[in-house]
Protein backbone atom coordinates (compact mmCIF):
# COMPACT_ATOMS: atom_id res chain seq x y z
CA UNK A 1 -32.77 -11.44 0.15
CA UNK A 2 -33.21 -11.03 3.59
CA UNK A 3 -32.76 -8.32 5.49
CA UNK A 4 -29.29 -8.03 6.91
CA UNK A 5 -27.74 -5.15 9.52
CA UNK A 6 -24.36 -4.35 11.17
CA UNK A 7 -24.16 -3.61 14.92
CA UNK A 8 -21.15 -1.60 15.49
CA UNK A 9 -19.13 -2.96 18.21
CA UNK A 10 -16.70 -0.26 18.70
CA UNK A 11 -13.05 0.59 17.87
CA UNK A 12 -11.14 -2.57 19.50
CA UNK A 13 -7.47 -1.54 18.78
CA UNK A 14 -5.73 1.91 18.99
CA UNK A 15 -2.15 1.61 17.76
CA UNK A 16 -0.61 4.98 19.46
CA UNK A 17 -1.32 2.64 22.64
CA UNK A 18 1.14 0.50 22.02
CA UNK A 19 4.78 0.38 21.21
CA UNK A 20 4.61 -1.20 17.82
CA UNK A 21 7.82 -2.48 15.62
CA UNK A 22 10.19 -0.77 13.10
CA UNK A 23 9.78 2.22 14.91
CA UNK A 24 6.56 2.56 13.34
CA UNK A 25 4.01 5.27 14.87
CA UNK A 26 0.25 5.51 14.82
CA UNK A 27 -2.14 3.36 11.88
CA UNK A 28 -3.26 0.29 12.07
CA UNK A 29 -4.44 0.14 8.49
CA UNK A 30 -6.70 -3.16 6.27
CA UNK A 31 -7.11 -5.03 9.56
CA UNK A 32 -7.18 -8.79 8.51
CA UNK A 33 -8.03 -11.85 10.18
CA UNK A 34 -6.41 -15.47 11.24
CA UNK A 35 -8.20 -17.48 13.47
CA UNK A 36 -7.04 -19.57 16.05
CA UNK A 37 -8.48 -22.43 18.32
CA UNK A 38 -8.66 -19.47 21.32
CA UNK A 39 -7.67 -16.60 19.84
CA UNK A 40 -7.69 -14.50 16.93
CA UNK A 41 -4.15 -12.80 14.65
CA UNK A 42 -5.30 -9.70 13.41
CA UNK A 43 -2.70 -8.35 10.63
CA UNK A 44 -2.55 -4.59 9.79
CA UNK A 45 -0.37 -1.77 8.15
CA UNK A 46 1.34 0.70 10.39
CA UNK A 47 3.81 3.37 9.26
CA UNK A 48 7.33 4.29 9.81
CA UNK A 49 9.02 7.37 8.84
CA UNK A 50 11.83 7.08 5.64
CA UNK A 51 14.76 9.36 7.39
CA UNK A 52 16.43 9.92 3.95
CA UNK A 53 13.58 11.59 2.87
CA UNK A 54 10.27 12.22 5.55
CA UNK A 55 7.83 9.97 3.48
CA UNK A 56 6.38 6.93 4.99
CA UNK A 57 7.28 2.98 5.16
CA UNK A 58 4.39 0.75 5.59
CA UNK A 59 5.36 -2.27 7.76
CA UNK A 60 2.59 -5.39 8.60
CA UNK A 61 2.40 -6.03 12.11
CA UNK A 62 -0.45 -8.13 13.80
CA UNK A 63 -1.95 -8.04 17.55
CA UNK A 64 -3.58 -11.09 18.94
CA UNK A 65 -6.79 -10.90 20.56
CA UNK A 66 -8.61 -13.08 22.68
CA UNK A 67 -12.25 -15.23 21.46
CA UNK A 68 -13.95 -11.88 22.67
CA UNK A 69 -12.44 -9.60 20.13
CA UNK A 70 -11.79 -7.31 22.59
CA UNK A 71 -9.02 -7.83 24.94
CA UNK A 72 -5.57 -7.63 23.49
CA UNK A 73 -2.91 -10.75 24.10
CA UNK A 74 -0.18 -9.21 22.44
CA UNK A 75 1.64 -6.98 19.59
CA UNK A 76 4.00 -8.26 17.75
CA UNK A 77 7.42 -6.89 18.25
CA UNK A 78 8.78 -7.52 15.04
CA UNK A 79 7.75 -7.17 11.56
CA UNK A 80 6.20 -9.99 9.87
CA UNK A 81 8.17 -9.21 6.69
CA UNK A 82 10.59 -7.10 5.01
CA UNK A 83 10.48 -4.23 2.26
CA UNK A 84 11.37 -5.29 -0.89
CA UNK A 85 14.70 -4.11 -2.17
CA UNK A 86 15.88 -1.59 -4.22
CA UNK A 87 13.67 -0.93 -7.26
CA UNK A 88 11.28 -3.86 -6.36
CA UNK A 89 7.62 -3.83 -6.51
CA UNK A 90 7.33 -3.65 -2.58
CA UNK A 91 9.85 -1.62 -1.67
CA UNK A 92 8.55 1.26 -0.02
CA UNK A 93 5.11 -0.30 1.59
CA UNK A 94 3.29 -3.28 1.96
CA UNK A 95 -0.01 -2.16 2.47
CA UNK A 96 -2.65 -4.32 2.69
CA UNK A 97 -1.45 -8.49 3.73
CA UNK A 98 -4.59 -10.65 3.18
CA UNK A 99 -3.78 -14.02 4.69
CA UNK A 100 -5.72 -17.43 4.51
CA UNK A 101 -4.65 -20.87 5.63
CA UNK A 102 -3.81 -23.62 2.74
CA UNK A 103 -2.38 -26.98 3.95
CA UNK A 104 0.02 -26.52 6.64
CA UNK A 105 1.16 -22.87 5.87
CA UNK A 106 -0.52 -19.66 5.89
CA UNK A 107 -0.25 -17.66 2.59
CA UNK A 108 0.22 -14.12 2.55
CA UNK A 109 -1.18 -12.01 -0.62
CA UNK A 110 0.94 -8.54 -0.49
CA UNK A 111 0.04 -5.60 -1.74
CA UNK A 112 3.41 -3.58 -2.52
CA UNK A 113 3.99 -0.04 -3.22
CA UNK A 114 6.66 1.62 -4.43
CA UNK A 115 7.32 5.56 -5.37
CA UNK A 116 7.05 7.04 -8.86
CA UNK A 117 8.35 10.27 -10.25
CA UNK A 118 5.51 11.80 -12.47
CA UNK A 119 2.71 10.12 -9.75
CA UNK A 120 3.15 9.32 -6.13
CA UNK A 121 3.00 5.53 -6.41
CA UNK A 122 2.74 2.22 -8.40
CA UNK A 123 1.41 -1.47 -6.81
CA UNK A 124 1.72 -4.88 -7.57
CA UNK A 125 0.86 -8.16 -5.61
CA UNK A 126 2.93 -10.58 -4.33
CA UNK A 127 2.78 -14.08 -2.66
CA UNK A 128 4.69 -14.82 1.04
CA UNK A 129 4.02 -17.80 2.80
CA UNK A 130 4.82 -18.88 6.51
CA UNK A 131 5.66 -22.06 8.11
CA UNK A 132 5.63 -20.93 11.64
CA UNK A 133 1.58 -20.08 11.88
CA UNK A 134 2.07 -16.33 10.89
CA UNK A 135 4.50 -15.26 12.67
CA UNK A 136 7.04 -14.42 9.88
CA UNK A 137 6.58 -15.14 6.13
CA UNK A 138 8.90 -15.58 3.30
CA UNK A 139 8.50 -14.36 -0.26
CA UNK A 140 8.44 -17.08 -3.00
CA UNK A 141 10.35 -14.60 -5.13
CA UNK A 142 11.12 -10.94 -5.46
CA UNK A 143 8.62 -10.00 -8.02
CA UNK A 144 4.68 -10.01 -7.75
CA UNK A 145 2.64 -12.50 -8.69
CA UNK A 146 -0.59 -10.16 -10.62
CA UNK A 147 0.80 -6.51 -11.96
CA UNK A 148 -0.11 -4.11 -14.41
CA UNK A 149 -0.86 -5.50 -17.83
CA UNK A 150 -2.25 -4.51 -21.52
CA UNK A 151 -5.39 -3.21 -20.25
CA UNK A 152 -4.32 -2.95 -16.49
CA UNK A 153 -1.79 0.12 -16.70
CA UNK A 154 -1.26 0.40 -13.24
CA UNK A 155 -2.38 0.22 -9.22
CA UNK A 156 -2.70 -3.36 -9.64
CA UNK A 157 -3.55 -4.46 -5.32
CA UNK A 158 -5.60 -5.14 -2.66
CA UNK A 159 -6.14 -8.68 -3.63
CA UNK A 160 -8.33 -10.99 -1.33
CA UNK A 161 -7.72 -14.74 -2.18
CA UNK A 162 -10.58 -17.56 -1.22
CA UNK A 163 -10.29 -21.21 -2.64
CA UNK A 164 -13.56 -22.52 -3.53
CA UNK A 165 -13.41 -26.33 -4.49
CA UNK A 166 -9.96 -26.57 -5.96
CA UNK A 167 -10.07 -23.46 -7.32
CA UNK A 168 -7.95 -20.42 -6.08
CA UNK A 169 -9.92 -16.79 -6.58
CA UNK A 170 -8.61 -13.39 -6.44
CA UNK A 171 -10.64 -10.07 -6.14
CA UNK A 172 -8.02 -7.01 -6.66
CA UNK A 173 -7.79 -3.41 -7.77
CA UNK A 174 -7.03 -2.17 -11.16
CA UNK A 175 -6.00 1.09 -11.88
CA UNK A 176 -7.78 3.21 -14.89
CA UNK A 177 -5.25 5.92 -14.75
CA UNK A 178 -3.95 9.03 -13.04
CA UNK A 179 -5.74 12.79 -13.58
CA UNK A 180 -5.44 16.16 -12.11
CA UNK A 181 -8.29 17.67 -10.91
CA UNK A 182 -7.34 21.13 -11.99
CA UNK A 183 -4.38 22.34 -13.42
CA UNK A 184 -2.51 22.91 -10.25
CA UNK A 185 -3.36 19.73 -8.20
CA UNK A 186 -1.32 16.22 -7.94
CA UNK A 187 -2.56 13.27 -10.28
CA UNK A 188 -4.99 11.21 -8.54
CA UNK A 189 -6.02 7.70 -9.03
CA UNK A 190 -8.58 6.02 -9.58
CA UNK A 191 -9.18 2.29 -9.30
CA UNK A 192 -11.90 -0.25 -9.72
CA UNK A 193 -12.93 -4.06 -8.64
CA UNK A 194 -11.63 -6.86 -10.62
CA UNK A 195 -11.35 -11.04 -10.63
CA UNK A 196 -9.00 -13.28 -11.87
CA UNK A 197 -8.37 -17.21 -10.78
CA UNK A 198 -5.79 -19.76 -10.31
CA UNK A 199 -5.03 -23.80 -10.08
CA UNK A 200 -2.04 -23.13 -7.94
CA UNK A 201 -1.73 -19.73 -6.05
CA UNK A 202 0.83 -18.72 -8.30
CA UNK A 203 -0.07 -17.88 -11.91
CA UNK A 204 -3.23 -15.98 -12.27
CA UNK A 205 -5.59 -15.29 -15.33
CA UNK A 206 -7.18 -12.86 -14.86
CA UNK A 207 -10.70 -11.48 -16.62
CA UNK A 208 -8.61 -8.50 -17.67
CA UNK A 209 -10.24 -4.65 -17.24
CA UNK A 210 -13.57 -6.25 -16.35
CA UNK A 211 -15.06 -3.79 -13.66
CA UNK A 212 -17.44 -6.35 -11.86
CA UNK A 213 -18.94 -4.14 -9.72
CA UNK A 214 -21.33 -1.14 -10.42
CA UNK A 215 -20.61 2.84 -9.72
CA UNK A 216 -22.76 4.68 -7.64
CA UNK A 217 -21.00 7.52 -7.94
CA UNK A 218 -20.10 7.49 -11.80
CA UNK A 219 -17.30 6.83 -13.53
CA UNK A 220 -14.70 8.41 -11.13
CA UNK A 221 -15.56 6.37 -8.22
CA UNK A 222 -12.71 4.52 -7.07
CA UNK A 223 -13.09 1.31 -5.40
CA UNK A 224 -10.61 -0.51 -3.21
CA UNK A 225 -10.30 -3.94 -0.42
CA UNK A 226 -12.65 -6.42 -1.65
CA UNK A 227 -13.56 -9.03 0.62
CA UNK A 228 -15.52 -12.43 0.10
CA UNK A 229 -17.53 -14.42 2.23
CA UNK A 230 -20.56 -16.73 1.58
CA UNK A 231 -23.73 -16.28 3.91
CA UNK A 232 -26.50 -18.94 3.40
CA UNK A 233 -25.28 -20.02 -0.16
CA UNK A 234 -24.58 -16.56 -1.38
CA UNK A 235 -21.48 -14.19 -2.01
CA UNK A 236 -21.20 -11.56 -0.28
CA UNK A 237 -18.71 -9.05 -1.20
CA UNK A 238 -17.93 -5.36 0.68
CA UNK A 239 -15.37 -3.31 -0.35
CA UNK A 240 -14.98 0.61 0.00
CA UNK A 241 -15.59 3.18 -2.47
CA UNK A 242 -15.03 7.22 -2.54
CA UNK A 243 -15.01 10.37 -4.89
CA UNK A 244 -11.35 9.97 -6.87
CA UNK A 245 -10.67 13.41 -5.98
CA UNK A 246 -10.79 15.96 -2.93
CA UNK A 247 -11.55 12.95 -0.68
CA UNK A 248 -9.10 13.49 1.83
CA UNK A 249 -10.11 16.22 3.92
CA UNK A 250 -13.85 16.34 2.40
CA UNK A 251 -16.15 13.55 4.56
CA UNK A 252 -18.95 14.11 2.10
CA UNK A 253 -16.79 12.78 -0.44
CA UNK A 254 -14.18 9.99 1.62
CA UNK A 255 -14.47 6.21 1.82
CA UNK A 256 -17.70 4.37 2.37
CA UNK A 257 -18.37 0.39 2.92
CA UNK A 258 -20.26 -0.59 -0.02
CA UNK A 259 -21.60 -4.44 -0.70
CA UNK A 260 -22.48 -6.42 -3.60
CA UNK A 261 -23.64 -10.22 -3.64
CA UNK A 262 -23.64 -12.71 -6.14
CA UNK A 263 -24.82 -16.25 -6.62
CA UNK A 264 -22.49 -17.26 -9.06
CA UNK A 265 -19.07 -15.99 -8.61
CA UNK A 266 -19.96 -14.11 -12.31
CA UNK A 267 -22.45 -11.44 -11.68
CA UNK A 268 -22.44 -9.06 -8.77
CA UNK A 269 -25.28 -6.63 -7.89
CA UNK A 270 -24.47 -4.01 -6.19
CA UNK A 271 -26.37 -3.12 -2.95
CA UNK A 272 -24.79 -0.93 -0.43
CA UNK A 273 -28.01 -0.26 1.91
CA UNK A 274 -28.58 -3.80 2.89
CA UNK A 275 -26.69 -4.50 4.70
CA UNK A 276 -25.60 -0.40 5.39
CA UNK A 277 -22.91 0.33 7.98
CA UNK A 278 -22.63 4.04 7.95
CA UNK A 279 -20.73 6.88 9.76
CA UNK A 280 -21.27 7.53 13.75
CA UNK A 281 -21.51 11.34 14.58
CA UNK A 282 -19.10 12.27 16.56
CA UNK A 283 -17.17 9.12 16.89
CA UNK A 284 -13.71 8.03 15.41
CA UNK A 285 -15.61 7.06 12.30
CA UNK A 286 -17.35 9.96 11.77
CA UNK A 287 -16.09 11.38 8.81
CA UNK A 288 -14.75 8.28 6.41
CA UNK A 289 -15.59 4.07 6.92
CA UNK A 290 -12.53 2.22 5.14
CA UNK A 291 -10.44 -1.07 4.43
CA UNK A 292 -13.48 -3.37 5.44
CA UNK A 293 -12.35 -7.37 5.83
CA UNK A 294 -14.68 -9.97 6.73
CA UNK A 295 -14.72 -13.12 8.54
CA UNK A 296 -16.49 -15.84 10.25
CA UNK A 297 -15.85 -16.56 13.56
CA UNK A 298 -17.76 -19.02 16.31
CA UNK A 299 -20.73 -19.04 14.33
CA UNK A 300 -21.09 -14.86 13.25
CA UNK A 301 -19.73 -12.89 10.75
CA UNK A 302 -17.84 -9.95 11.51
CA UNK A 303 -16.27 -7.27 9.98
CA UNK A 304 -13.10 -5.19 10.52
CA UNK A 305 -12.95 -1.63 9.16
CA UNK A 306 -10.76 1.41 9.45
CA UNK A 307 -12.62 4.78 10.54
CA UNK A 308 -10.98 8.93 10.67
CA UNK A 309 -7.72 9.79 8.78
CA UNK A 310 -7.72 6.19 6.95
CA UNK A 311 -6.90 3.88 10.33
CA UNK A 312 -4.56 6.15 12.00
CA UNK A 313 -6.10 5.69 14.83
CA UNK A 314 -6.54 2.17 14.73
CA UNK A 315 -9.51 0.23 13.57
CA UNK A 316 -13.11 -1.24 14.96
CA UNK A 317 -15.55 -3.96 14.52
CA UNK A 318 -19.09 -4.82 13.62
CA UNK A 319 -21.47 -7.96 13.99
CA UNK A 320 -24.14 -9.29 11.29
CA UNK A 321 -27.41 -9.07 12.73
CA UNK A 322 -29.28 -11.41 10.38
């Protein structure tokens, strides 16, 4: 394979610059992309505060950007869509939106969250489409289209849908399960990189508890945001990846981008260092490199990524150099 390198183009969008909707403060969180003829929708996860309570609501906004990636059009000043309702999948967070355009609509694939007792949190995915080019999208029902199942307990998310020939194909997270570090600490999760496929968007079979890509960092690596795109006739998939524990406040041990590539939608090796985009000293994504998304734009690939304090302080982008 030939040799392949980011160039780091810089942070392009700080969300405590902007008034955003909801009420919603700070992050910008799983930038993803929708092109346009002469501009380009960029989706992404901010947070509002729950009053009842102090925990956070995870709204998707999106701010346009012109062909240069660089100067903003506009922010949206409303929500693209709703929290679930009381004791649905999504009610508390929708957090990432991966969105792709199929006929004359634009599908949104949801990742919703909502709170547990004995852990923090439970997801699900769900299916929202729009008729009016992005701007707002409507669930096709309240419930999620891929959950937990026999061997897929829980954290079900982050799915990333491509149709290849007539063929719809997903690349989610899967939970393994919830453990304490010590005695004393909160459960933590851990989650790993899974496939499943579909005729019609809807109803998905999935390859069930089949980790397709490797660990680096053993079995407690947890592995989250997969994203597809083919490059000269090969898959290319990048994704982040940290230590399931301590990982918050511990750079040596946060999120990293981490790629795999595959020539048959089946097998995936794992190859991180080409092409390697790695932390900046110093800079806002110094310490942790998250929630990657790629996409192909005029002719280059690029990629969107969340840096420090997973995106609260927006998120940046990189080139291919090929």
């Amino acid at each position: 394979m030939s040799a392949m390198k980011w160039k780091k183009l810089g942070k392009i969008f700080d969300p405590t610059q902007y008034v955003l909707p909801n009420d919603c403060v700070q992050f910008a969180q799983s930038p993803q992309a929708l092109i346009f003829d002469d501009f380009v929708r960029i989706y992404f996860s901010t947070r509002a505060v729950d009053k009842s309570n102090g925990k956070y609501l995870s709204h998707i906004a999106f701010v346009d950007m012109r062909k240069n990636l660089h100067d903003v059009i506009r922010v949206s000043d409303k929500t693209v869509i709703p929290l679930g309702g009381p004791g649905c999948f999504d009610e508390h967070c929708i957090f990432p939106m991966s969105v792709l355009r199929y006929g004359n609509a634009v599908y949104g694939y949801t990742c919703g969250w909502s709170r547990r007792v004995s852990v923090s949190v439970d997801t699900a995915i769900g299916l929202a489409i729009s008729h009016d080019d992005g701007l707002t999208f409507q669930r096709i029902g309240d419930g999620p289209v891929l959950a937990a199942s026999l061997h897929e307990p829980c954290l079900v998310g982050d799915g990333f849908v491509k149709v290849i020939g007539d063929i719809f194909h997903m690349w989610y997270i899967f939970g393994t399960g919830w453990k304490r570090s010590s005695a004393d600490a909160s459960p933590d999760r851990t989650y790993k990189i899974g496939h499943a496929i579909s005729n019609d968007s809807i109803t998905w079979v999935k390859e069930e508890a089949r980790q397709i890509i490797a660990d680096q960092l053993g079995g407690d690596e947890s592995q989250a945001l997969p994203t597809v795109i083919e490059i000269d006739g090969r898959y290319h998939m990048f994704f982040c990846f940290r230590q399931s524990f301590d990982f918050r406040k511990n750079k040596d041990r946060g999120y990293r981008i981490g790629h795999a590539y595959s020539d048959d939608l089946a097998s995936w090796t794992r190859d991180d260092e080409n092409p390697l985009l790695d932390v900046t000293l110093g800079n806002w994504d110094s310490d942790m490199l998250c929630y990657p998304h790629v996409f192909e734009y005029d002719g280059k690939v690029y990629l969107l990524y969340n840096g420090n304090e997973f995106g609260r302080y927006g998120f940046g982008l990189a080139v291919l150099e090929r």
